[in-house]
PDB file of N, CA and C in Angstrom:
ATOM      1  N   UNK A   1     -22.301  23.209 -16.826  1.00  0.00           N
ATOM      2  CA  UNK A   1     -21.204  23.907 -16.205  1.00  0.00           C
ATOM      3  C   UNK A   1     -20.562  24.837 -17.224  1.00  0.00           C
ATOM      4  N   UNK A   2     -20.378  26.055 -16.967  1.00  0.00           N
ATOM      5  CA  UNK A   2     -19.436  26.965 -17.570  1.00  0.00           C
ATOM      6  C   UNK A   2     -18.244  26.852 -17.109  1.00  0.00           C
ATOM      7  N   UNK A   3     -17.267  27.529 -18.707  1.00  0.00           N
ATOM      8  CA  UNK A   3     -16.124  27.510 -18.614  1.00  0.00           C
ATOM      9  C   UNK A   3     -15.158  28.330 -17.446  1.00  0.00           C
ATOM     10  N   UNK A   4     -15.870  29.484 -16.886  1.00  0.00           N
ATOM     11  CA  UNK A   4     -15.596  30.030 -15.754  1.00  0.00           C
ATOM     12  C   UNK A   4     -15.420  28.999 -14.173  1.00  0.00           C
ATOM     13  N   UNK A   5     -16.540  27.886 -14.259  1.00  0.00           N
ATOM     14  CA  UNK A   5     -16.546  27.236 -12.827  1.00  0.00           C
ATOM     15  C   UNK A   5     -15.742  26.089 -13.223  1.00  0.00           C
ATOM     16  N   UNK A   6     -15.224  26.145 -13.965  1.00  0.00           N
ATOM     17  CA  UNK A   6     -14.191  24.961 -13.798  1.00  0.00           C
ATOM     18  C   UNK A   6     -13.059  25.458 -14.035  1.00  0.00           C
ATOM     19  N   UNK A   7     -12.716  26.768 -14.121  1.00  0.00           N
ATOM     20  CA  UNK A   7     -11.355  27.574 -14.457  1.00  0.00           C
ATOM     21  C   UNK A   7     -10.963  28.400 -12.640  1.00  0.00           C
ATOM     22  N   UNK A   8     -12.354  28.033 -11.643  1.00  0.00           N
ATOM     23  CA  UNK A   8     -12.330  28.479 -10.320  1.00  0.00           C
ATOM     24  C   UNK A   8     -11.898  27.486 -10.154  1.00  0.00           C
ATOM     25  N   UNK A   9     -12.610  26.499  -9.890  1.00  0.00           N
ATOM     26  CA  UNK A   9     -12.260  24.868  -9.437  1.00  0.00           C
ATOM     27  C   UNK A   9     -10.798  24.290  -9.418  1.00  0.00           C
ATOM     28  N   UNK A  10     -10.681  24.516 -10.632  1.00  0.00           N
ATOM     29  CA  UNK A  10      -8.873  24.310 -11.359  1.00  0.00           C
ATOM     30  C   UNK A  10      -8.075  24.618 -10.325  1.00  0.00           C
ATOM     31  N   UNK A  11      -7.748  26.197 -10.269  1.00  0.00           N
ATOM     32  CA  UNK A  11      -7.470  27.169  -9.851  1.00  0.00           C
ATOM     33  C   UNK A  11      -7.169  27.316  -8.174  1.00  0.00           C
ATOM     34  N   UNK A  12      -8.421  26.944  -7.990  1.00  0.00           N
ATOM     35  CA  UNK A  12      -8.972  26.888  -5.951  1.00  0.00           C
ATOM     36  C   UNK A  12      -8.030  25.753  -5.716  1.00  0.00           C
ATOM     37  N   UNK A  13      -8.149  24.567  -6.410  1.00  0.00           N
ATOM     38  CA  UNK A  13      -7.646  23.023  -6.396  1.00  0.00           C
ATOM     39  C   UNK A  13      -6.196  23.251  -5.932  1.00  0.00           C
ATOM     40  N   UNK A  14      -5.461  23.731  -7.283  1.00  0.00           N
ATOM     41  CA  UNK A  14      -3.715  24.271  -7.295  1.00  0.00           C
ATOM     42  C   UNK A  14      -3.730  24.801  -5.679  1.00  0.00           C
ATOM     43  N   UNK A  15      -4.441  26.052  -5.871  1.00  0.00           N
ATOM     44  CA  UNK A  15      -3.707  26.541  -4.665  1.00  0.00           C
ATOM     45  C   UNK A  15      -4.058  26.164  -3.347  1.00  0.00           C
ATOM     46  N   UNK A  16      -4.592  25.212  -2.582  1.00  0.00           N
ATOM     47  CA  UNK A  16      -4.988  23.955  -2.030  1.00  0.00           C
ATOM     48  C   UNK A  16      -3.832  22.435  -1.906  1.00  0.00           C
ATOM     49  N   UNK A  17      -3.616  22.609  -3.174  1.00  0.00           N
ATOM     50  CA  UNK A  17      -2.482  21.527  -3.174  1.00  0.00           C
ATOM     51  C   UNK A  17      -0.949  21.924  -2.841  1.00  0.00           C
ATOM     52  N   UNK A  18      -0.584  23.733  -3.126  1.00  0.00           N
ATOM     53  CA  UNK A  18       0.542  23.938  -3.015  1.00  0.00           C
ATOM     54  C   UNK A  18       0.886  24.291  -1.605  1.00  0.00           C
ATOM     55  N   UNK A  19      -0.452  24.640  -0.675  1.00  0.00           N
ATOM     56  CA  UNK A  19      -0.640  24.497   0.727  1.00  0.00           C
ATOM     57  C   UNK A  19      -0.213  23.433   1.408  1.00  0.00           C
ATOM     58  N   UNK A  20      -0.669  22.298   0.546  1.00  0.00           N
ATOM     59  CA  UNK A  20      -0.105  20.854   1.248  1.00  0.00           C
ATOM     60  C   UNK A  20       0.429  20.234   1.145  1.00  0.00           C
ATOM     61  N   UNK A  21       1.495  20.703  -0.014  1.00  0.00           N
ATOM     62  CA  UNK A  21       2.738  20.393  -0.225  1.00  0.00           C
ATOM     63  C   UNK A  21       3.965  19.960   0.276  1.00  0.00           C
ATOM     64  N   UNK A  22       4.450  18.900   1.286  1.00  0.00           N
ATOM     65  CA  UNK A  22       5.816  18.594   1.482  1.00  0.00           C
ATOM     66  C   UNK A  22       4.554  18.479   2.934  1.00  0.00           C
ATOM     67  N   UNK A  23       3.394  18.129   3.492  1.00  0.00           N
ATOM     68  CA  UNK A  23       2.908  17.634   4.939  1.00  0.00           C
ATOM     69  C   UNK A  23       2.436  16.339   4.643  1.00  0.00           C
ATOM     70  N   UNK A  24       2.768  15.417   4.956  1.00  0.00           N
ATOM     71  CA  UNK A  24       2.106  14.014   5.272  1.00  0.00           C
ATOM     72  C   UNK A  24       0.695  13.941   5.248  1.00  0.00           C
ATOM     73  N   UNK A  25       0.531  12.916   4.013  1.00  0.00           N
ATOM     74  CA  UNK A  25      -1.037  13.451   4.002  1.00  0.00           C
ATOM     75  C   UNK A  25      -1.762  11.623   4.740  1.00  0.00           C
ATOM     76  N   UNK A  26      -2.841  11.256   3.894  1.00  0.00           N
ATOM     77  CA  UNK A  26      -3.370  10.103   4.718  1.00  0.00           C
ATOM     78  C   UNK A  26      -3.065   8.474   3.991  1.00  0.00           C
ATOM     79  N   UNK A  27      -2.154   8.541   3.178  1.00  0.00           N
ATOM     80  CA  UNK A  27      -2.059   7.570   2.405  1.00  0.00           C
ATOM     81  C   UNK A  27      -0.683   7.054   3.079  1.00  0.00           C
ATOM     82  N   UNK A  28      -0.394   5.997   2.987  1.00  0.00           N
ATOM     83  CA  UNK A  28       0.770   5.229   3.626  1.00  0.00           C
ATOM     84  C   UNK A  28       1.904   5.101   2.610  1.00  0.00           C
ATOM     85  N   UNK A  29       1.567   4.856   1.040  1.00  0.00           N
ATOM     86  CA  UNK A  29       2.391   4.854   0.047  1.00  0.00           C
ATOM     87  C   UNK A  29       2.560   5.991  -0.701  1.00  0.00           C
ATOM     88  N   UNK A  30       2.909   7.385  -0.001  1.00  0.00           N
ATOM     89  CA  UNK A  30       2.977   8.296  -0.478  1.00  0.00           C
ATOM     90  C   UNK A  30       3.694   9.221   0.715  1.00  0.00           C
ATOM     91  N   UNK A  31       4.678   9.814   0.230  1.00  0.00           N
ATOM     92  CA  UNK A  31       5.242  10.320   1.436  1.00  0.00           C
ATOM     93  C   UNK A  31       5.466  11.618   0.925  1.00  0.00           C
ATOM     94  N   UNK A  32       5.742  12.562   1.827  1.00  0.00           N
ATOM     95  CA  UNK A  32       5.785  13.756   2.354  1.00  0.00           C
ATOM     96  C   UNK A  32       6.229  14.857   0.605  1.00  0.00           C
ATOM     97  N   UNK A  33       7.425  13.628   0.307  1.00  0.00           N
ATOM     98  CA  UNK A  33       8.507  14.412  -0.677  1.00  0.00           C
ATOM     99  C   UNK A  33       7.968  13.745  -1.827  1.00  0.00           C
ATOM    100  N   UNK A  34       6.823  13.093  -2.047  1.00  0.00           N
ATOM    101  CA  UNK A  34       6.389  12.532  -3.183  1.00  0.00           C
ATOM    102  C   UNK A  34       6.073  14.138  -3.927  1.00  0.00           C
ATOM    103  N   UNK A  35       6.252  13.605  -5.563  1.00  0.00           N
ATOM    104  CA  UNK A  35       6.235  15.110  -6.407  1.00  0.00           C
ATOM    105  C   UNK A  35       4.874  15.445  -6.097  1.00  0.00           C
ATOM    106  N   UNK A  36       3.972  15.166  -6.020  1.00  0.00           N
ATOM    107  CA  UNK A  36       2.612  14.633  -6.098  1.00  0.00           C
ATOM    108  C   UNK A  36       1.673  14.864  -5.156  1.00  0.00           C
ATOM    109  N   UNK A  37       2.437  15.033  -3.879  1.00  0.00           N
ATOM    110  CA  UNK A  37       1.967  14.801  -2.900  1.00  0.00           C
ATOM    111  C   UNK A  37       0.739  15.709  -2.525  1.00  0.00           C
ATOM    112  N   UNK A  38       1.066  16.789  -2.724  1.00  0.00           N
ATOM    113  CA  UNK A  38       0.065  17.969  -2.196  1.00  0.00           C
ATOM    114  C   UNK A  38      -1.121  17.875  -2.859  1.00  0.00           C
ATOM    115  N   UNK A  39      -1.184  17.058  -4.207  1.00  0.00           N
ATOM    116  CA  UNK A  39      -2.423  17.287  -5.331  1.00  0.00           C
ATOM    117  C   UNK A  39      -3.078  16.069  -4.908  1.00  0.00           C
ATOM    118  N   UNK A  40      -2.387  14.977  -4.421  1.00  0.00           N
ATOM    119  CA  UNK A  40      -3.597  13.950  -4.215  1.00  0.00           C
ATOM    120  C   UNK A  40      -3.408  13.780  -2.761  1.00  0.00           C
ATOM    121  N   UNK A  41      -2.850  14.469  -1.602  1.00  0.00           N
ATOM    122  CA  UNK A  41      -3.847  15.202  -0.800  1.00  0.00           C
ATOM    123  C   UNK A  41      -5.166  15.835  -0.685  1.00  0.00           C
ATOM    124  N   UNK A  42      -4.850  17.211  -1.628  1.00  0.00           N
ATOM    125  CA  UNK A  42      -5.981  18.006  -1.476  1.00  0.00           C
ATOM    126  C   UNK A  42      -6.872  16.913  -2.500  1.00  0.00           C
ATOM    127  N   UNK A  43      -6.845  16.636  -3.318  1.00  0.00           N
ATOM    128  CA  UNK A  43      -7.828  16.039  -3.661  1.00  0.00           C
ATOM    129  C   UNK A  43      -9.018  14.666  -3.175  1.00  0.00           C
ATOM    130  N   UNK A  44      -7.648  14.829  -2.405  1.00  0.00           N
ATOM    131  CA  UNK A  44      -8.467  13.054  -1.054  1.00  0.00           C
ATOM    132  C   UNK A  44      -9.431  14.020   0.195  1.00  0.00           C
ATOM    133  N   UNK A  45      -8.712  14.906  -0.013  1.00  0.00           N
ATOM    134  CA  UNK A  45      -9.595  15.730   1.197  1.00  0.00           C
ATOM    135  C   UNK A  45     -10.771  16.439   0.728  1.00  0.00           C
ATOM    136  N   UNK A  46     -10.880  16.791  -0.759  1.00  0.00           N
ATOM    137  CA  UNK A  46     -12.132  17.044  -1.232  1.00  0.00           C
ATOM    138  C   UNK A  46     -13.012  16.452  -1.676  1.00  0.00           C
ATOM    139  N   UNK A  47     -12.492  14.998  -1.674  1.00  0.00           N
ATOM    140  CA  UNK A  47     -13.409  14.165  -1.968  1.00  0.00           C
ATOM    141  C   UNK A  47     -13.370  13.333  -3.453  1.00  0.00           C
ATOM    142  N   UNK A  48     -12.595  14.167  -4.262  1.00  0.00           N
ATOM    143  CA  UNK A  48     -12.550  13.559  -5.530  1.00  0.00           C
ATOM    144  C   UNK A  48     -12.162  12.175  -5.718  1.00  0.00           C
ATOM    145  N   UNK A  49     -11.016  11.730  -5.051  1.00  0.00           N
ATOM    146  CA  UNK A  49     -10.518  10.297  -5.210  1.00  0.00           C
ATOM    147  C   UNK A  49     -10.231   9.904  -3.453  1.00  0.00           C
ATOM    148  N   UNK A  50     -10.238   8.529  -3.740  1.00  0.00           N
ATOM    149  CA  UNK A  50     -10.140   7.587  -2.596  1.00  0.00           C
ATOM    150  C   UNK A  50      -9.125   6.783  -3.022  1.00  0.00           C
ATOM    151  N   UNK A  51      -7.944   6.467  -1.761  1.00  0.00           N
ATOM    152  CA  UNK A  51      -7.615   5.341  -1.895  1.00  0.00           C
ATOM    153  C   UNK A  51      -8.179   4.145  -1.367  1.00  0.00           C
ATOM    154  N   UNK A  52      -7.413   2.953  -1.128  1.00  0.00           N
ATOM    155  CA  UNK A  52      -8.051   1.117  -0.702  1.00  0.00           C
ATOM    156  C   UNK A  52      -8.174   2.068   0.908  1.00  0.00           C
ATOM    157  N   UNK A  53      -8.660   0.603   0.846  1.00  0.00           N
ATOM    158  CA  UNK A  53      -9.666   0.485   2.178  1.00  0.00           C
ATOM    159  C   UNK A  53      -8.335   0.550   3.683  1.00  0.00           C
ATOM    160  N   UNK A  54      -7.230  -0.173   2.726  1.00  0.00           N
ATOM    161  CA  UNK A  54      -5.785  -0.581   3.696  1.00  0.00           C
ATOM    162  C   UNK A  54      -4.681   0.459   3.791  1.00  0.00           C
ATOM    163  N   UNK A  55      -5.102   1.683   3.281  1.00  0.00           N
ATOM    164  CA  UNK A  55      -4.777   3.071   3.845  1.00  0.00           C
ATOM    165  C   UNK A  55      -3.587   3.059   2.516  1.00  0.00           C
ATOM    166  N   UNK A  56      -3.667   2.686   1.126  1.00  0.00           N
ATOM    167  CA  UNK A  56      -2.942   2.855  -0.014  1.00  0.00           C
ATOM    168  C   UNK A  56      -3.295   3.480  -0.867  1.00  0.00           C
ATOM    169  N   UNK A  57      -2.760   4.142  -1.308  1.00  0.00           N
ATOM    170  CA  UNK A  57      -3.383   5.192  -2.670  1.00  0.00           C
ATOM    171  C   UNK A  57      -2.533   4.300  -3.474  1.00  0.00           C
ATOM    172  N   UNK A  58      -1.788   3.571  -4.404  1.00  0.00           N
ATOM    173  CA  UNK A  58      -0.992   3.565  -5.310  1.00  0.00           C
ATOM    174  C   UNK A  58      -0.917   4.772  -6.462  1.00  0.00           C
ATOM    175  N   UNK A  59      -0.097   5.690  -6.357  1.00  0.00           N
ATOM    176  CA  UNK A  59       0.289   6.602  -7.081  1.00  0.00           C
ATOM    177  C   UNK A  59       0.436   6.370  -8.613  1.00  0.00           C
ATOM    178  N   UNK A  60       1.213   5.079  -8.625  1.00  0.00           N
ATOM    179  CA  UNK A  60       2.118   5.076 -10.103  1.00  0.00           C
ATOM    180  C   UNK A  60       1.015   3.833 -10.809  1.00  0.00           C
ATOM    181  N   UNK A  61       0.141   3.533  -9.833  1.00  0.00           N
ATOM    182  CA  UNK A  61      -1.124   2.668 -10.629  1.00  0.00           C
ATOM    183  C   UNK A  61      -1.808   3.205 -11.352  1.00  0.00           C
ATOM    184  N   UNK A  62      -2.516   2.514 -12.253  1.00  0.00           N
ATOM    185  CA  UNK A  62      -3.080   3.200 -13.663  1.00  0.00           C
ATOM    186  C   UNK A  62      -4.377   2.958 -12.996  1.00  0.00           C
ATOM    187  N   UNK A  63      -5.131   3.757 -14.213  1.00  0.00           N
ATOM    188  CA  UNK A  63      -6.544   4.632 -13.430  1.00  0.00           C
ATOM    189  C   UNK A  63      -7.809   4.198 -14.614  1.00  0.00           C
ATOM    190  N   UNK A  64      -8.493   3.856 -13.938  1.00  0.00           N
ATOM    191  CA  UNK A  64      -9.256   2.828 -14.806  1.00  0.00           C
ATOM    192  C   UNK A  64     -10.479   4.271 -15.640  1.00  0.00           C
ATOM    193  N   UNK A  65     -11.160   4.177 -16.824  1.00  0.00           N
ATOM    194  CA  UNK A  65     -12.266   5.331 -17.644  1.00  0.00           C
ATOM    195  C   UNK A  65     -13.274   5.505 -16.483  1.00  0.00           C
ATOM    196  N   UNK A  66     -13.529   4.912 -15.554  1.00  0.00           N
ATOM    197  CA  UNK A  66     -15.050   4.766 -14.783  1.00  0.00           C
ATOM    198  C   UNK A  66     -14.133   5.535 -13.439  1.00  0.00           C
ATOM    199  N   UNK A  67     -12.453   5.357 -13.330  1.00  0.00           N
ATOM    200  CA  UNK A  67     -12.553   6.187 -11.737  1.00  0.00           C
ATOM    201  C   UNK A  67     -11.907   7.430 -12.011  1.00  0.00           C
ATOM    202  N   UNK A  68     -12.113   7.890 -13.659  1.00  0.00           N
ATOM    203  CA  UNK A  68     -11.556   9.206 -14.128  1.00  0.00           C
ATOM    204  C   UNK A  68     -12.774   9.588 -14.373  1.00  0.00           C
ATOM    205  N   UNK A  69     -14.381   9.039 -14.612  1.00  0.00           N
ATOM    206  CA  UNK A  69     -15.019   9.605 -14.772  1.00  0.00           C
ATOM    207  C   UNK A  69     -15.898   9.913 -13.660  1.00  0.00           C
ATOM    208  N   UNK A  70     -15.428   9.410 -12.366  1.00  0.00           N
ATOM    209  CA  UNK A  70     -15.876   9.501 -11.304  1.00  0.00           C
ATOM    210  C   UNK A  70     -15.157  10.439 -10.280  1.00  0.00           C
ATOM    211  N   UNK A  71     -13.836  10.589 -10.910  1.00  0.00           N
ATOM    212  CA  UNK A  71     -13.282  11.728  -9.984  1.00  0.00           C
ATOM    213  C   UNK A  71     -13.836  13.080 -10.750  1.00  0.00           C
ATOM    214  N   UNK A  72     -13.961  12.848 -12.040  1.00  0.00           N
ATOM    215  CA  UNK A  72     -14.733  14.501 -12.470  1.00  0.00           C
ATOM    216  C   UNK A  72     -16.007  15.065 -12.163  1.00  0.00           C
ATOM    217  N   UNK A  73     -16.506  13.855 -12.064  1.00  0.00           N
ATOM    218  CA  UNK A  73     -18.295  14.113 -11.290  1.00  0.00           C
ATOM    219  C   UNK A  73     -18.084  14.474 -10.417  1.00  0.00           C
ATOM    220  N   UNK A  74     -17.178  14.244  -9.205  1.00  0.00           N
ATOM    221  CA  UNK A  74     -17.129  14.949  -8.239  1.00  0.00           C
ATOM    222  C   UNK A  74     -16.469  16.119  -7.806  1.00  0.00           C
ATOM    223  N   UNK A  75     -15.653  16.091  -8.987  1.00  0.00           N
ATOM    224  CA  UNK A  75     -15.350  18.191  -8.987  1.00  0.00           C
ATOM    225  C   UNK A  75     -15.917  18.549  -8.839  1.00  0.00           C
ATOM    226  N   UNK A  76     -17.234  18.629  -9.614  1.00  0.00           N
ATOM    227  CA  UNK A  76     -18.582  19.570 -10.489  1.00  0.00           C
ATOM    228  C   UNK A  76     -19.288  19.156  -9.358  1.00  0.00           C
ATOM    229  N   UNK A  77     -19.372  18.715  -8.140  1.00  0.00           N
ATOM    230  CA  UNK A  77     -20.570  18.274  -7.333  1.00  0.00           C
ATOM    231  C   UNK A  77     -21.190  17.352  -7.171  1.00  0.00           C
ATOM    232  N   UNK A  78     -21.123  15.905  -7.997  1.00  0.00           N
ATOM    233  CA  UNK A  78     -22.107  15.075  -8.018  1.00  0.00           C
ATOM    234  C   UNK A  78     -21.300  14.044  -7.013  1.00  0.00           C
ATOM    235  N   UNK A  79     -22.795  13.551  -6.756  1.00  0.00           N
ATOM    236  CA  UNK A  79     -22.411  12.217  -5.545  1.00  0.00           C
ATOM    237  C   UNK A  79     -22.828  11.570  -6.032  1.00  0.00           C
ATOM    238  N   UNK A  80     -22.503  10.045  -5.472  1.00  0.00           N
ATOM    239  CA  UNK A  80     -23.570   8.613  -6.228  1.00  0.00           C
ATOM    240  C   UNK A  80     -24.622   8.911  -6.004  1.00  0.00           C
ATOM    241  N   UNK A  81     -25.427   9.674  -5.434  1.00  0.00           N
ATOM    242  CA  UNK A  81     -27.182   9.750  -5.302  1.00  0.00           C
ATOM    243  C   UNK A  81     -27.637  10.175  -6.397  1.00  0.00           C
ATOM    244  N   UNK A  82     -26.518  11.448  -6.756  1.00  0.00           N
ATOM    245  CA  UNK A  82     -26.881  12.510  -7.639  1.00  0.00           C
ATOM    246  C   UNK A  82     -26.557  11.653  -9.005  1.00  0.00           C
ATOM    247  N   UNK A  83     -26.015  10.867  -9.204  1.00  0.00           N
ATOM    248  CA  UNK A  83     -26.066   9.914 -10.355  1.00  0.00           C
ATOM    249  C   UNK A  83     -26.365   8.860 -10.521  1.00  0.00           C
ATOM    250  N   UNK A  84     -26.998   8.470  -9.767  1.00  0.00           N
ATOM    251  CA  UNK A  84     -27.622   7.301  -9.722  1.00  0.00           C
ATOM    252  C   UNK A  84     -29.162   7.908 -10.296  1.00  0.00           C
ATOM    253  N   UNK A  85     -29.754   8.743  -9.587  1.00  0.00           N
ATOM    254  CA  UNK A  85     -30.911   9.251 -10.016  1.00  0.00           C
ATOM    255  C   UNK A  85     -30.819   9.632 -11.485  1.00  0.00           C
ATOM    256  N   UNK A  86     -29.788  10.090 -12.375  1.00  0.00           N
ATOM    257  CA  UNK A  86     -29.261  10.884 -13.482  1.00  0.00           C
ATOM    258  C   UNK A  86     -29.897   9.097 -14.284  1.00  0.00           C
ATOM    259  N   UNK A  87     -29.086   8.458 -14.121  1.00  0.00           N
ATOM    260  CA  UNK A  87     -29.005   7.235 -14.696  1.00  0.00           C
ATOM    261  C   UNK A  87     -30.949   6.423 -14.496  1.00  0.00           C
ATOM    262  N   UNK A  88     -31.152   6.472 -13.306  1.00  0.00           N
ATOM    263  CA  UNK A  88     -32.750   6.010 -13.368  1.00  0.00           C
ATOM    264  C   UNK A  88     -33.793   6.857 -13.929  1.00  0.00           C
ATOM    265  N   UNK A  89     -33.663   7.912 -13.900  1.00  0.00           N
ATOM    266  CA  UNK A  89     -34.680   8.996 -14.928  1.00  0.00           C
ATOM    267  C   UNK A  89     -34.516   8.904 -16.172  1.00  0.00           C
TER     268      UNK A  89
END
């Protein structure tokens, strides 16, 4: 990856999040006026992070090396297929 496609990505992301800023997004522990809100929106909607299964994101929960290195793989495109294969080759 070049320094250009992740300076789009960045970029596309922000202005995505400032769109969804102050609308109710899909998480139950996160509301409308959370500071936050619009960035882990758009980012739940692109796929980068997930919250639990019981419709919670915890916001102010700490974020483990494996689901920071899993929300960046999926900036750049990769899915578990696409790394799983990375890892068996």
């Amino acid at each position: 990856m070049r320094r250009t496609k992740i300076s789009i990505v960045v970029l596309t992301f922000e202005d995505m999040a400032k769109g969804l800023s102050k609308k109710t997004g899909p998480y139950l522990d996160v509301s409308a006026e959370h500071w936050a809100n619009g960035y882990i929106y758009a980012a739940s909607l692109k796929g980068y992070i997930k919250g639990n299964a019981d419709g919670y994101f915890q916001p102010d929960m700490g974020i483990t090396h494996a689901e920071v290195i899993t929300a960046l793989l999926r900036t750049i495109g990769y899915n578990y297929f696409a790394i799983s294969e990375m890892i068996i080759c």
